[in-house]
N, C-alpha and C. Protein backbone atom coordinates (compact mmCIF):
# COMPACT_ATOMS: atom_id res chain seq x y z
N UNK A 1 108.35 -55.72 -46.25
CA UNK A 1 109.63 -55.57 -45.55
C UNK A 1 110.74 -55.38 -46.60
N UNK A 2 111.53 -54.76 -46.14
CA UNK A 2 112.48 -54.63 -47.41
C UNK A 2 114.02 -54.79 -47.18
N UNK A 3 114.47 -55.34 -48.13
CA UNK A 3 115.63 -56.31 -48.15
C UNK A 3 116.68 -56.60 -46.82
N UNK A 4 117.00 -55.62 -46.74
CA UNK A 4 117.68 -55.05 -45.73
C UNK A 4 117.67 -55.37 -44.20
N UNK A 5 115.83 -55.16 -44.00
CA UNK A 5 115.52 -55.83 -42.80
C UNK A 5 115.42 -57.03 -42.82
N UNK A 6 115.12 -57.42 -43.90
CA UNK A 6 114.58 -59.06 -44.45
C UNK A 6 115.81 -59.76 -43.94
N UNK A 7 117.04 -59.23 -44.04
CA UNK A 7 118.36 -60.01 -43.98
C UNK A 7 118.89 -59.95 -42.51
N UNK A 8 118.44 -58.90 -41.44
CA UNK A 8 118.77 -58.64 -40.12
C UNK A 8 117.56 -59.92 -39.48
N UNK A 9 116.61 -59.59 -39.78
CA UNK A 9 115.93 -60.83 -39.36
C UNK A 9 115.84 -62.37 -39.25
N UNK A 10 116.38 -62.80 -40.77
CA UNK A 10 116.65 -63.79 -40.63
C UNK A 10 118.00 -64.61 -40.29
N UNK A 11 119.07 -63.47 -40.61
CA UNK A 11 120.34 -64.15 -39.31
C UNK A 11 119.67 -64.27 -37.74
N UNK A 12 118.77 -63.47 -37.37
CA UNK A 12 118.64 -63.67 -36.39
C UNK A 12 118.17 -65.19 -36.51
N UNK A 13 117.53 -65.56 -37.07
CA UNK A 13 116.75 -67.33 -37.10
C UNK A 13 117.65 -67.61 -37.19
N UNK A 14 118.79 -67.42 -38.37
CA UNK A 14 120.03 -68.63 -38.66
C UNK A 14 121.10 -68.63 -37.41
N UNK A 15 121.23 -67.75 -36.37
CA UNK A 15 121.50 -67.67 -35.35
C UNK A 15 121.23 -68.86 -34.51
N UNK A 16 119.88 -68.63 -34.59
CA UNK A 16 119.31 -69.44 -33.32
C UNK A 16 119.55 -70.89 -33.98
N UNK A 17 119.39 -71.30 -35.24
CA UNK A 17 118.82 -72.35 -35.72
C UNK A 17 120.81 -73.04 -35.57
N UNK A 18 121.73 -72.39 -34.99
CA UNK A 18 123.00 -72.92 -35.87
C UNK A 18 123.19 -73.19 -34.17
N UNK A 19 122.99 -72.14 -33.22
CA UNK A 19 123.33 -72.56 -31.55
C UNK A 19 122.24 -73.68 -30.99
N UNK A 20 121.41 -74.32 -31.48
CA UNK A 20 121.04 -75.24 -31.63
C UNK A 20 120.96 -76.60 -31.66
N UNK A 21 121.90 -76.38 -33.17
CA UNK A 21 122.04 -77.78 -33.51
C UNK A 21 123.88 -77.95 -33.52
N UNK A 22 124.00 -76.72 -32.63
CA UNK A 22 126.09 -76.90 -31.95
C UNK A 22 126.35 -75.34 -31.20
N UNK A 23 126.21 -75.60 -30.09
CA UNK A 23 126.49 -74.23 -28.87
C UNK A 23 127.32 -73.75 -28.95
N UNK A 24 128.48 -74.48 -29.48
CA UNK A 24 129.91 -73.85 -29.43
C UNK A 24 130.21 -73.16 -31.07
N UNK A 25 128.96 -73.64 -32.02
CA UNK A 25 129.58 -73.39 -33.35
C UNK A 25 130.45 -72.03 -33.47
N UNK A 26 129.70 -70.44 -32.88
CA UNK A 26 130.18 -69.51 -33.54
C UNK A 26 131.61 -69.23 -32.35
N UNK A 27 131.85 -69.29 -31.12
CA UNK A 27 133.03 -69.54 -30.17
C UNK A 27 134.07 -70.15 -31.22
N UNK A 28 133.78 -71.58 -31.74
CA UNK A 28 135.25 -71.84 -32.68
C UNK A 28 135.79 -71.34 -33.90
N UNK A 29 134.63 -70.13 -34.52
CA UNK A 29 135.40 -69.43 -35.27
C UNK A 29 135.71 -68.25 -34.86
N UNK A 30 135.24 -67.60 -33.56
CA UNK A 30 135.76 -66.61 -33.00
C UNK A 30 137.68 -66.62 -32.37
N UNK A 31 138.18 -68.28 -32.70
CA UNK A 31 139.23 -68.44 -32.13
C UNK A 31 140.18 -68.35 -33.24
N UNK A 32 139.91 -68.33 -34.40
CA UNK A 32 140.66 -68.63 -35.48
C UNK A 32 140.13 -68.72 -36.69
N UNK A 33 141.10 -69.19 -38.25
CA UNK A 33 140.75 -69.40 -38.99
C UNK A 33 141.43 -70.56 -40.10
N UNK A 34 141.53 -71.53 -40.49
CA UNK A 34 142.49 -71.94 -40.85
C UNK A 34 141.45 -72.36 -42.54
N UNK A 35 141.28 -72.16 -43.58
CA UNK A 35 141.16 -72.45 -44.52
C UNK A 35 141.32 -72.81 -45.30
N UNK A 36 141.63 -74.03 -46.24
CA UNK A 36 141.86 -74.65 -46.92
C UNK A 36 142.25 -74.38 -48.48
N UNK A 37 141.55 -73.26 -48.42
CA UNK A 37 141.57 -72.57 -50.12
C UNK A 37 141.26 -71.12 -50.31
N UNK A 38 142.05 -70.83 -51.08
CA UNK A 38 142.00 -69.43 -51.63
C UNK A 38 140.62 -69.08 -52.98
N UNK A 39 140.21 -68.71 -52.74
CA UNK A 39 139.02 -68.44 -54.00
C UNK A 39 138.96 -67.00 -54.02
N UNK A 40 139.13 -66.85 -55.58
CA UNK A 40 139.40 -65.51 -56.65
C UNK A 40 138.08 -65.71 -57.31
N UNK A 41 136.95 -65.28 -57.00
CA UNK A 41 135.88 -65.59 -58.01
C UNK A 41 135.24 -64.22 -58.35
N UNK A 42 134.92 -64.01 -59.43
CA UNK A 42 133.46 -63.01 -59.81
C UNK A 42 132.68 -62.31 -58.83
N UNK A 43 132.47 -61.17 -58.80
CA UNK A 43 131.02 -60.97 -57.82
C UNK A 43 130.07 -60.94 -58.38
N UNK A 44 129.30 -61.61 -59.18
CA UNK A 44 128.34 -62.15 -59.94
C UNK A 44 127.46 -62.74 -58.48
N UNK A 45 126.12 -62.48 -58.81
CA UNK A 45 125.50 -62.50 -57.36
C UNK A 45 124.92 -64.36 -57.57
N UNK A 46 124.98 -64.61 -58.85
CA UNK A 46 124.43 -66.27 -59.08
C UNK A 46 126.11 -67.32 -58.61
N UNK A 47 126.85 -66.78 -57.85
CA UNK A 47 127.82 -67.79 -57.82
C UNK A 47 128.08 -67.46 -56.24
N UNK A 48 127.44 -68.33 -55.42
CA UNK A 48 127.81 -68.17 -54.07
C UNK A 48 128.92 -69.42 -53.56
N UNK A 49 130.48 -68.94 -53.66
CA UNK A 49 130.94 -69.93 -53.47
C UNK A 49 130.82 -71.15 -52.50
N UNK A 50 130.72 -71.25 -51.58
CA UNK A 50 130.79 -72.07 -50.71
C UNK A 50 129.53 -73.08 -50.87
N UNK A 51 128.17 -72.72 -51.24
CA UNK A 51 126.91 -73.68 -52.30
C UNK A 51 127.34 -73.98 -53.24
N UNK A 52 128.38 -73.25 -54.28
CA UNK A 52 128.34 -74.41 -55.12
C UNK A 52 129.01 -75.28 -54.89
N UNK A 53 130.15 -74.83 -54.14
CA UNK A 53 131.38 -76.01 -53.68
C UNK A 53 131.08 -77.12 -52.39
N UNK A 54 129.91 -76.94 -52.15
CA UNK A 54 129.59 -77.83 -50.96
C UNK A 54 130.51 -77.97 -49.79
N UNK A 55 131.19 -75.86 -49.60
CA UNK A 55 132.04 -76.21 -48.22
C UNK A 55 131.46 -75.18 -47.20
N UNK A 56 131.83 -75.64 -45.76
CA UNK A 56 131.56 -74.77 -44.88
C UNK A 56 131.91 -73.48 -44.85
N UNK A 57 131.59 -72.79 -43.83
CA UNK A 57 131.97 -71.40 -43.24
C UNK A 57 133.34 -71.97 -42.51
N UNK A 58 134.41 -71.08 -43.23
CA UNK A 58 135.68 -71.47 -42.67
C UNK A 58 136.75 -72.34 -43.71
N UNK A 59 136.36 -72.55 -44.71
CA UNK A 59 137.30 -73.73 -45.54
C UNK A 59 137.86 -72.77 -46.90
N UNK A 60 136.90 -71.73 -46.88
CA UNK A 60 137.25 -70.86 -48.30
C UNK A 60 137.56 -69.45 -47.91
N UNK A 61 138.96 -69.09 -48.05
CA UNK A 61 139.07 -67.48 -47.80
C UNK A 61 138.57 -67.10 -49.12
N UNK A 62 137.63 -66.08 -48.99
CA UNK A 62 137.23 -65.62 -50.76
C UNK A 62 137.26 -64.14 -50.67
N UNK A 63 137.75 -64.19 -52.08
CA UNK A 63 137.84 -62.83 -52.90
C UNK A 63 137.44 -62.57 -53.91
N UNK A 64 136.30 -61.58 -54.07
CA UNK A 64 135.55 -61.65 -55.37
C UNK A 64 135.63 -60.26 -56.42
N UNK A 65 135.74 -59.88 -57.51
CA UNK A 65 135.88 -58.65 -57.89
C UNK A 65 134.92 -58.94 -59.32
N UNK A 66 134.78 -57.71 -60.03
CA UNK A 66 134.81 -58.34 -61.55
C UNK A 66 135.79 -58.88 -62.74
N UNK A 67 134.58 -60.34 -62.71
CA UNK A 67 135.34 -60.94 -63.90
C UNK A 67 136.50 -61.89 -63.14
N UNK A 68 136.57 -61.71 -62.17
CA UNK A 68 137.70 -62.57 -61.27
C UNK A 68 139.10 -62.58 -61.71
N UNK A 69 139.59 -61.15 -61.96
CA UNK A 69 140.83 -60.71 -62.24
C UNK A 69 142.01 -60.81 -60.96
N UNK A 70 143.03 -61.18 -61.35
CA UNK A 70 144.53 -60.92 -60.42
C UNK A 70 145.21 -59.74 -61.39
N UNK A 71 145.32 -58.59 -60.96
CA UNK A 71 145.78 -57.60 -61.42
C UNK A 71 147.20 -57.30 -60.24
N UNK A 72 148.17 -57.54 -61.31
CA UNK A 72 149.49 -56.99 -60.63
C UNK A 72 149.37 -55.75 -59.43
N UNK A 73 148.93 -54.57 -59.87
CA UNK A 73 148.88 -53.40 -59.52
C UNK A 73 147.50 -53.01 -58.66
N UNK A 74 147.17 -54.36 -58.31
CA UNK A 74 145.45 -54.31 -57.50
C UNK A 74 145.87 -54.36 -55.72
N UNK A 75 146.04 -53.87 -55.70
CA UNK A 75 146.22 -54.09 -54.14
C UNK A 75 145.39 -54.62 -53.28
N UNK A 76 144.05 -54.21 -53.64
CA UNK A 76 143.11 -55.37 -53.02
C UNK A 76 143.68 -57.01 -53.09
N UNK A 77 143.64 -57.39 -54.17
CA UNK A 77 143.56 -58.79 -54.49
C UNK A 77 144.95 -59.26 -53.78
N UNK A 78 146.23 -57.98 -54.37
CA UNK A 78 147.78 -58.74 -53.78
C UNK A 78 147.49 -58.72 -52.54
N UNK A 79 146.63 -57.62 -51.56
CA UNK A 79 147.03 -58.41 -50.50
C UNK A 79 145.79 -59.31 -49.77
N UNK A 80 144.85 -59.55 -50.28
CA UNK A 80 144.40 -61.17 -49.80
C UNK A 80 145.68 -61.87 -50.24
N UNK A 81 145.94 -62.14 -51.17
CA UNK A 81 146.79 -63.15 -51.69
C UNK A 81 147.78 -63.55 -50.64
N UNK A 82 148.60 -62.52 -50.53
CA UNK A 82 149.21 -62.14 -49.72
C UNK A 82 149.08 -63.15 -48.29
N UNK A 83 148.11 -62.09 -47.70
CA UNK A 83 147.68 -63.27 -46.20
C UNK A 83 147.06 -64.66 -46.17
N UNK A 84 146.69 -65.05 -47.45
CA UNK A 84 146.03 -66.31 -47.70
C UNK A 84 147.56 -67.22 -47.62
N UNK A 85 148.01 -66.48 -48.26
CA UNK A 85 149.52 -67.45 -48.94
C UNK A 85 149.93 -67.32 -47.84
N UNK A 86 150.46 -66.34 -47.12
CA UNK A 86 151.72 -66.06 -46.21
C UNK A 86 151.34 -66.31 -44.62
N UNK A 87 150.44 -66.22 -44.12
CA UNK A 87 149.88 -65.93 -43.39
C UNK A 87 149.11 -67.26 -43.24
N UNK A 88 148.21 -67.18 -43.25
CA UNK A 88 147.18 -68.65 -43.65
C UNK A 88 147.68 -69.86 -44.30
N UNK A 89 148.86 -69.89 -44.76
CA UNK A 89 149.05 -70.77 -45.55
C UNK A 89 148.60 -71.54 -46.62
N UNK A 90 147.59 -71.42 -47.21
CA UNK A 90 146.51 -71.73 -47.93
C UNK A 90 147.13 -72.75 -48.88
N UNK A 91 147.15 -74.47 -49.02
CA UNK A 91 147.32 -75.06 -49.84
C UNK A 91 147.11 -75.11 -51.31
N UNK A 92 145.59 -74.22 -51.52
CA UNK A 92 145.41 -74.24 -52.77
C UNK A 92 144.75 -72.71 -53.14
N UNK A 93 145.17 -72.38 -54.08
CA UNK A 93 144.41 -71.05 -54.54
C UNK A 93 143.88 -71.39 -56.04
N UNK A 94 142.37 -71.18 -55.71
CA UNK A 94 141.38 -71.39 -57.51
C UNK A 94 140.71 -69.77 -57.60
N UNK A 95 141.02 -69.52 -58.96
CA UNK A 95 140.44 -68.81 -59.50
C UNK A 95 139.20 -69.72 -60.99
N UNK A 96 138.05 -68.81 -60.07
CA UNK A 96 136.63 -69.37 -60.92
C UNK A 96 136.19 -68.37 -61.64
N UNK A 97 136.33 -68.84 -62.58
CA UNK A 97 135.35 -67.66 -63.99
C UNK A 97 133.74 -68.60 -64.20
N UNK A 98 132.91 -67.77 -65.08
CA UNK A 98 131.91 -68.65 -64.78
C UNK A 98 131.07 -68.12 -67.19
N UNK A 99 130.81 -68.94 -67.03
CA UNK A 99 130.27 -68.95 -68.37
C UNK A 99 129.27 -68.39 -68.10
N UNK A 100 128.84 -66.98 -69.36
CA UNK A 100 128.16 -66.03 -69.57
C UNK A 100 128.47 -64.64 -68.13
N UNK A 101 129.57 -64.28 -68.23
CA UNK A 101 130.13 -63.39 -67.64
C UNK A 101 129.83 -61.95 -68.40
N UNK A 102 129.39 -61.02 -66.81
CA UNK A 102 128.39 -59.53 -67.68
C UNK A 102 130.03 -59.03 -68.19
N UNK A 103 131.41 -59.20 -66.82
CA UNK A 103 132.37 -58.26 -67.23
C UNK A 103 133.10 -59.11 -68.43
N UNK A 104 133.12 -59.75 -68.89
CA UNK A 104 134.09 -60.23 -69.81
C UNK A 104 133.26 -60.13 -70.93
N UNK A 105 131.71 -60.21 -70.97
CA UNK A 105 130.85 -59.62 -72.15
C UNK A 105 130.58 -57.99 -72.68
N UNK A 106 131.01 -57.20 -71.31
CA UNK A 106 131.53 -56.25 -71.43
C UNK A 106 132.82 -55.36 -71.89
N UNK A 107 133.42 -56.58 -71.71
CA UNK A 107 135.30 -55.97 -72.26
C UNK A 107 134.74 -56.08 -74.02
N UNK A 108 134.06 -57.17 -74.06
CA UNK A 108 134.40 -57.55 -75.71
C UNK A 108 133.19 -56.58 -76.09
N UNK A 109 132.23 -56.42 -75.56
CA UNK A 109 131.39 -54.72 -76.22
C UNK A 109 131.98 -53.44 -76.21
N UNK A 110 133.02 -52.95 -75.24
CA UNK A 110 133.44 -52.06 -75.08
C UNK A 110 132.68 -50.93 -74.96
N UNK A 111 131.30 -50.94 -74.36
CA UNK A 111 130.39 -50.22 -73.91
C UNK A 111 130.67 -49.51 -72.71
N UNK A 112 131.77 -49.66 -71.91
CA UNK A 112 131.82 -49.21 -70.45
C UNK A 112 132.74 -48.09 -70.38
N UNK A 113 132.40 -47.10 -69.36
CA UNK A 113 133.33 -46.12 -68.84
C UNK A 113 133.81 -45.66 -67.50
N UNK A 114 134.17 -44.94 -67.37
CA UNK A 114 134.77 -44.90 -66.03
C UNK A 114 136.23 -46.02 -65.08
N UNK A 115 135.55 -46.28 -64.07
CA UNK A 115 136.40 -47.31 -63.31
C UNK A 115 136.40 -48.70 -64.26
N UNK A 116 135.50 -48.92 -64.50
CA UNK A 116 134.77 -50.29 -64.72
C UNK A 116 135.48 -50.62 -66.33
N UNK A 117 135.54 -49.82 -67.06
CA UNK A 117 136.35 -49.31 -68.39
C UNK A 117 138.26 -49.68 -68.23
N UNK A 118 138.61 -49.21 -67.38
CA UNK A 118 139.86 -48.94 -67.15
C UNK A 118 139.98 -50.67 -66.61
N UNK A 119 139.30 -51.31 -65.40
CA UNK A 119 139.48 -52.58 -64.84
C UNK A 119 139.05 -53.43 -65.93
N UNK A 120 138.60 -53.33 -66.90
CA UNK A 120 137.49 -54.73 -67.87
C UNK A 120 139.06 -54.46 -69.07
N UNK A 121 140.23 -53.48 -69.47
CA UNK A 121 141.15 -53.28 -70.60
C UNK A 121 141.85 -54.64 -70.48
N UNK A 122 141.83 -54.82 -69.00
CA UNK A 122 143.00 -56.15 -68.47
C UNK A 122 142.45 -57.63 -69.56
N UNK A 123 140.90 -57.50 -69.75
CA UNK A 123 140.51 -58.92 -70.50
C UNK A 123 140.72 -58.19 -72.03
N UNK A 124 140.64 -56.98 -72.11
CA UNK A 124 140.60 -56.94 -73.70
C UNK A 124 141.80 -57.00 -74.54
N UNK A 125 143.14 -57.16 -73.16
CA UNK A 125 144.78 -57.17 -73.57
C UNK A 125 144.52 -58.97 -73.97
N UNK A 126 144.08 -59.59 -73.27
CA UNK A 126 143.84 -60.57 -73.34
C UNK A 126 142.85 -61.04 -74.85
N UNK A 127 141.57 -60.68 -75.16
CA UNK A 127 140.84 -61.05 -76.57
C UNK A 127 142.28 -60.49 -77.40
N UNK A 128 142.70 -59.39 -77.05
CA UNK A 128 143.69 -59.06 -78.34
C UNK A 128 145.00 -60.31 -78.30
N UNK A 129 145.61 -61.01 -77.42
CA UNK A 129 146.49 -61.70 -77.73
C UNK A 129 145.82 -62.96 -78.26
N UNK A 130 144.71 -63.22 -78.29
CA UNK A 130 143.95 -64.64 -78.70
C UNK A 130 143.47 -64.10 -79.98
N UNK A 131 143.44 -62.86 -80.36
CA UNK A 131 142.55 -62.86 -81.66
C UNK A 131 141.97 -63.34 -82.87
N UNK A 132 143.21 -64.07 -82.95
CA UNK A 132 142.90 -65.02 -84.14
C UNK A 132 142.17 -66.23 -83.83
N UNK A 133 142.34 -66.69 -82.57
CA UNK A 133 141.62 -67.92 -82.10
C UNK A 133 140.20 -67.78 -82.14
N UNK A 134 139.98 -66.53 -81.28
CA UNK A 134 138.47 -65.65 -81.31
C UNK A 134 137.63 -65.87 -82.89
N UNK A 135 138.17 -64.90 -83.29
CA UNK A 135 138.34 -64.60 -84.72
C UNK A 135 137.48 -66.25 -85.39
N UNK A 136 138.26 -67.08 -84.97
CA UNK A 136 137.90 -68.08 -85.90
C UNK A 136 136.66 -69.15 -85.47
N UNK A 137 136.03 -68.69 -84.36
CA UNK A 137 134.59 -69.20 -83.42
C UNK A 137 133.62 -69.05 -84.47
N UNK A 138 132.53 -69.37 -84.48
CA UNK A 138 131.35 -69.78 -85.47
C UNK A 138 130.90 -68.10 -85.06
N UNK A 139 130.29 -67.67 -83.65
CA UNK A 139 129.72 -66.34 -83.82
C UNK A 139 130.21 -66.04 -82.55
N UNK A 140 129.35 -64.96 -81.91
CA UNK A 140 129.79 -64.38 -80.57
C UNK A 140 129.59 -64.81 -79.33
N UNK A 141 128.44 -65.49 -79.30
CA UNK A 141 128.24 -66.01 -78.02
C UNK A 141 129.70 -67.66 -78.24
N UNK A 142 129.99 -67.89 -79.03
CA UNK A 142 130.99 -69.15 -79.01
C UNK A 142 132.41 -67.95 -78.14
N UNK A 143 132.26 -67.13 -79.03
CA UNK A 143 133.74 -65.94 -78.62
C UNK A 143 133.80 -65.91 -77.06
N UNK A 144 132.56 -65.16 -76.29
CA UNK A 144 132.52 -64.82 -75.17
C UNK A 144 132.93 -66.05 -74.14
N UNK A 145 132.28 -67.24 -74.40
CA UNK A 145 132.30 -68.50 -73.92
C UNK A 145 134.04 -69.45 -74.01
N UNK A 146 134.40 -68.67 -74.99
CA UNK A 146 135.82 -68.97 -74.90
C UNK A 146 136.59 -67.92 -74.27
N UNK A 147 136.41 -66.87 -74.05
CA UNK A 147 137.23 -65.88 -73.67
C UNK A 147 137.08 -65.91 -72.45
N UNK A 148 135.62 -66.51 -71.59
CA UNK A 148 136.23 -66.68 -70.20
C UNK A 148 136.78 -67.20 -69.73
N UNK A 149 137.15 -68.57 -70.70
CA UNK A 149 138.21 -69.60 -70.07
C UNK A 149 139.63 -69.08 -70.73
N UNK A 150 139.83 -67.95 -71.48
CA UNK A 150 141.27 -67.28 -71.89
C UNK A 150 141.58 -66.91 -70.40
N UNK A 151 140.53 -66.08 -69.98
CA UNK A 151 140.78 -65.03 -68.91
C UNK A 151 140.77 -65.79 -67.76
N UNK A 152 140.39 -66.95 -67.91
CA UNK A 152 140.77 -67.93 -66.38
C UNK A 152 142.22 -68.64 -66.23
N UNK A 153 142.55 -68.60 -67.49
CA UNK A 153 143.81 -69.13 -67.70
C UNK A 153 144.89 -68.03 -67.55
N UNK A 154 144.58 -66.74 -67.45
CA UNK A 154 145.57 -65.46 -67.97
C UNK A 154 145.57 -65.20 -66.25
N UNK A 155 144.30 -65.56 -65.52
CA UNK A 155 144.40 -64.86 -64.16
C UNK A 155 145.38 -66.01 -63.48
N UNK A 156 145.74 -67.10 -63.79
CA UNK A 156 146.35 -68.38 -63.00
C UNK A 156 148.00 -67.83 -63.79
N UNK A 157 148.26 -67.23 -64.99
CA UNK A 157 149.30 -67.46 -65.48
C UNK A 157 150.14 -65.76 -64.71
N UNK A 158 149.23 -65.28 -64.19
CA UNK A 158 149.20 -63.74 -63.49
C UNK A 158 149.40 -64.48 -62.19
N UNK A 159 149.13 -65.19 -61.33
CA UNK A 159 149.28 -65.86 -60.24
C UNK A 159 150.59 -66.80 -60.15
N UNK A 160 151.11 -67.53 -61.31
CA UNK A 160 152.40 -68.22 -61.01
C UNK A 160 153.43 -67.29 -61.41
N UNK A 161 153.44 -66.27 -61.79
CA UNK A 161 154.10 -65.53 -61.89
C UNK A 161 154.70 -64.23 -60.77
N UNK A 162 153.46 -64.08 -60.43
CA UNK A 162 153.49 -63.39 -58.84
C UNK A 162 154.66 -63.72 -57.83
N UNK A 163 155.18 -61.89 -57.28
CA UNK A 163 156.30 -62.50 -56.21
C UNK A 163 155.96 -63.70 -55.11
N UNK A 164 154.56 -63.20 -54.67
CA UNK A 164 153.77 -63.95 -53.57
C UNK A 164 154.47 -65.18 -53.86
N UNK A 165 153.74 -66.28 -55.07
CA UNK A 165 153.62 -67.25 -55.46
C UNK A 165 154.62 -67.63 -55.16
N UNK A 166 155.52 -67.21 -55.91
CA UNK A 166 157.29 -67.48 -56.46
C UNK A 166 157.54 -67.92 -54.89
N UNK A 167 157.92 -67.00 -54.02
CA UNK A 167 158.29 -66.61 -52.51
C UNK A 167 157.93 -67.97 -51.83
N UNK A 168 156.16 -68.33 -52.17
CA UNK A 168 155.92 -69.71 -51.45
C UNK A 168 155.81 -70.76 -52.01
N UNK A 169 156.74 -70.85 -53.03
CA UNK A 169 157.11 -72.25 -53.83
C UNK A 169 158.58 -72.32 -53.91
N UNK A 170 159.18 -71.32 -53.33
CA UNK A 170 160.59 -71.53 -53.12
C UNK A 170 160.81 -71.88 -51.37
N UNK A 171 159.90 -71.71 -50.80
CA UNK A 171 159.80 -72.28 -49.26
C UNK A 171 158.88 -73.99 -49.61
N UNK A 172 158.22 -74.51 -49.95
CA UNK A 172 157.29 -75.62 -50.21
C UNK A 172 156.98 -75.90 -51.43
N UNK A 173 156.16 -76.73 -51.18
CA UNK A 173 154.94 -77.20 -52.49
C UNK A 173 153.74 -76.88 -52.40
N UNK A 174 153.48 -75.49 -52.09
CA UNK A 174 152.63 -74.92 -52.14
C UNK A 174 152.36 -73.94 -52.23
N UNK A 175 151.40 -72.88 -52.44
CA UNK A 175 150.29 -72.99 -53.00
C UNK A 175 150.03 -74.17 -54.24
N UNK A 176 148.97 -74.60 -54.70
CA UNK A 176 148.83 -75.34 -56.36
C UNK A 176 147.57 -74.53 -56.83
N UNK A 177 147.77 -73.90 -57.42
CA UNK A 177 146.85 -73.20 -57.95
C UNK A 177 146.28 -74.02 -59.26
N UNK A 178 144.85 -73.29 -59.36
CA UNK A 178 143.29 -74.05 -60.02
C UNK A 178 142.72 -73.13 -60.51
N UNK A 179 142.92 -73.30 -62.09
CA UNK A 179 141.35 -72.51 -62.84
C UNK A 179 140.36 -73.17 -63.33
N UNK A 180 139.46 -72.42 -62.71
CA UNK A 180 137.79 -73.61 -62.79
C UNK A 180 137.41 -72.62 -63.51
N UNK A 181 135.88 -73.04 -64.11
CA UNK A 181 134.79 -72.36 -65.02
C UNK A 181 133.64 -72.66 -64.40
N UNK A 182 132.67 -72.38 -63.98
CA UNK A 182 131.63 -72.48 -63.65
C UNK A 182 130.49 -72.51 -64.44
N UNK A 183 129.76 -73.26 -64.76
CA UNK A 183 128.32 -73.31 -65.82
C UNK A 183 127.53 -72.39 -65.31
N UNK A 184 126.95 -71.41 -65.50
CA UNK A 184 125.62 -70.95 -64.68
C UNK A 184 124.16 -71.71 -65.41
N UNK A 185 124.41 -72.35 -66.55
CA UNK A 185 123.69 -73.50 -67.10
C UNK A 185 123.18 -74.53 -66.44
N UNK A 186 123.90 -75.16 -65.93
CA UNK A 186 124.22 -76.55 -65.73
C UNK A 186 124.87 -76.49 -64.17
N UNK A 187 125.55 -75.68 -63.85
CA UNK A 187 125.81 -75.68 -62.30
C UNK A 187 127.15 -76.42 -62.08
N UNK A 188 127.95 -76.95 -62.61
CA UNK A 188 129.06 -78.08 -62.68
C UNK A 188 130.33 -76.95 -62.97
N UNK A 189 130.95 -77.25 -62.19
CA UNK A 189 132.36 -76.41 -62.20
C UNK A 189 133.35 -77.29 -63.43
N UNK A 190 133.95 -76.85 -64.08
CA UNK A 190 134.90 -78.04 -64.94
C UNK A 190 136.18 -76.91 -64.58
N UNK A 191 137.31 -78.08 -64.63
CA UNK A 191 138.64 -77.34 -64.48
C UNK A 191 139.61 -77.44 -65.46
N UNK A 192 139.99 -76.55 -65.56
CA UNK A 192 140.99 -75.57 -67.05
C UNK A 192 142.35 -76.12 -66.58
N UNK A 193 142.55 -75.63 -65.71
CA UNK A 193 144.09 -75.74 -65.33
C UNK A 193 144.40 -75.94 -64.04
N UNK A 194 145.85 -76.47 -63.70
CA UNK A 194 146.11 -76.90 -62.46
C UNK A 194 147.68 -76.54 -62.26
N UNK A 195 148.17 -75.85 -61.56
CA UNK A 195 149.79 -75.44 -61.61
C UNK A 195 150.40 -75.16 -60.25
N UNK A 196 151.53 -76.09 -60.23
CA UNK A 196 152.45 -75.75 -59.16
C UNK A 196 153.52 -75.74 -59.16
N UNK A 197 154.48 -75.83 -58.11
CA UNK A 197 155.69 -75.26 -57.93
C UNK A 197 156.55 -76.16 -59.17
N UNK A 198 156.06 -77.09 -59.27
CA UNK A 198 157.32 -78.01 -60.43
C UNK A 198 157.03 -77.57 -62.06
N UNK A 199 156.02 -76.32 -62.17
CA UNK A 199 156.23 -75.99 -63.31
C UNK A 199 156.67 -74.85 -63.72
């Protein structure tokens, strides 16, 4: 059987197996959505947010791209942001980078072309303002391993800066935005940074 069907089939089980054990489950998200958090993560296929975070269907609006960039000029991302923040209200927005990242091991090879070339320059503006820090790591895999937590910190400092942001921290205390790292090692999220309206 191949993938494809493999996956039509077994929603059908997870179907049955979810009206089951709660009749009304899929009716109460057909009414709404109210979510708790904004997630900017990787599309790295080993990071399924809501398993690692131990939350339901419904608690995480997510947005995933490579490398888990907030690009000013991305329109995708501004406008999740956008309706998460404005719309949804979303108390918290985390952006998750995850250790041993293909796109941020890619910016620093500079092997890529096309689209993927042009979107991966955004982390290499980034190795270039850290260079010397880089620079001074034992070898490369130490480099890469630090540069995803540059670039988790550069996508949160791209986020408090944002009109969005600005707009809903001059109405509340909220959003508080969160940069996590993710182990794909070890599985344990650790957090980088934490920022809100009072800074």
């Amino acid at each position: 059987m191949n993938p494809a069907a493999r996956m039509l089939l077994e929603n059908k089980s997870w179907v049955q197996e979810k009206l089951a054990q709660d009749p009304g489950y899929f009716q109460r998200f057909a009414n709404g959505q109210r979510p708790e958090s904004l997630w900017i993560g990787c599309s790295d296929s080993r990071i399924p947010p809501n398993e690692i975070t131990v939350t339901s269907a419904g608690e995480l609006f997510i947005h995933r791209n490579i490398a888990n960039l907030v690009i000013a000029d991305d329109v995708n991302v501004q406008s999740v942001l956008q309706y998460a923040v404005m719309v949804l209200q979303v108390p918290h927005v985390i952006v998750c980078g995850h250790h041993g990242c293909g796109g941020v091991r890619a910016a620093m090879a500079r092997e890529t072309t096309g689209p993927l070339d042009v979107w991966l320059e955004h982390i290499r503006v980034e190795a270039g303002r850290h260079a010397d820090e880089l620079a001074a790591l034992p070898d490369q895999e130490a480099r890469w391993h630090r540069l995803v937590e540059i670039n988790v910190r550069a996508q949160i400092e791209q986020l408090a800066g944002s009109e969005i942001i600005r707009k809903a921290w001059a109405l509340g205390p909220r959003p508080r935005l969160h940069g996590w790292v993710y182990g794909l090692d070890d599985g344990v999220l650790h957090e980088l940074v934490t920022v809100g309206p009072e800074a």
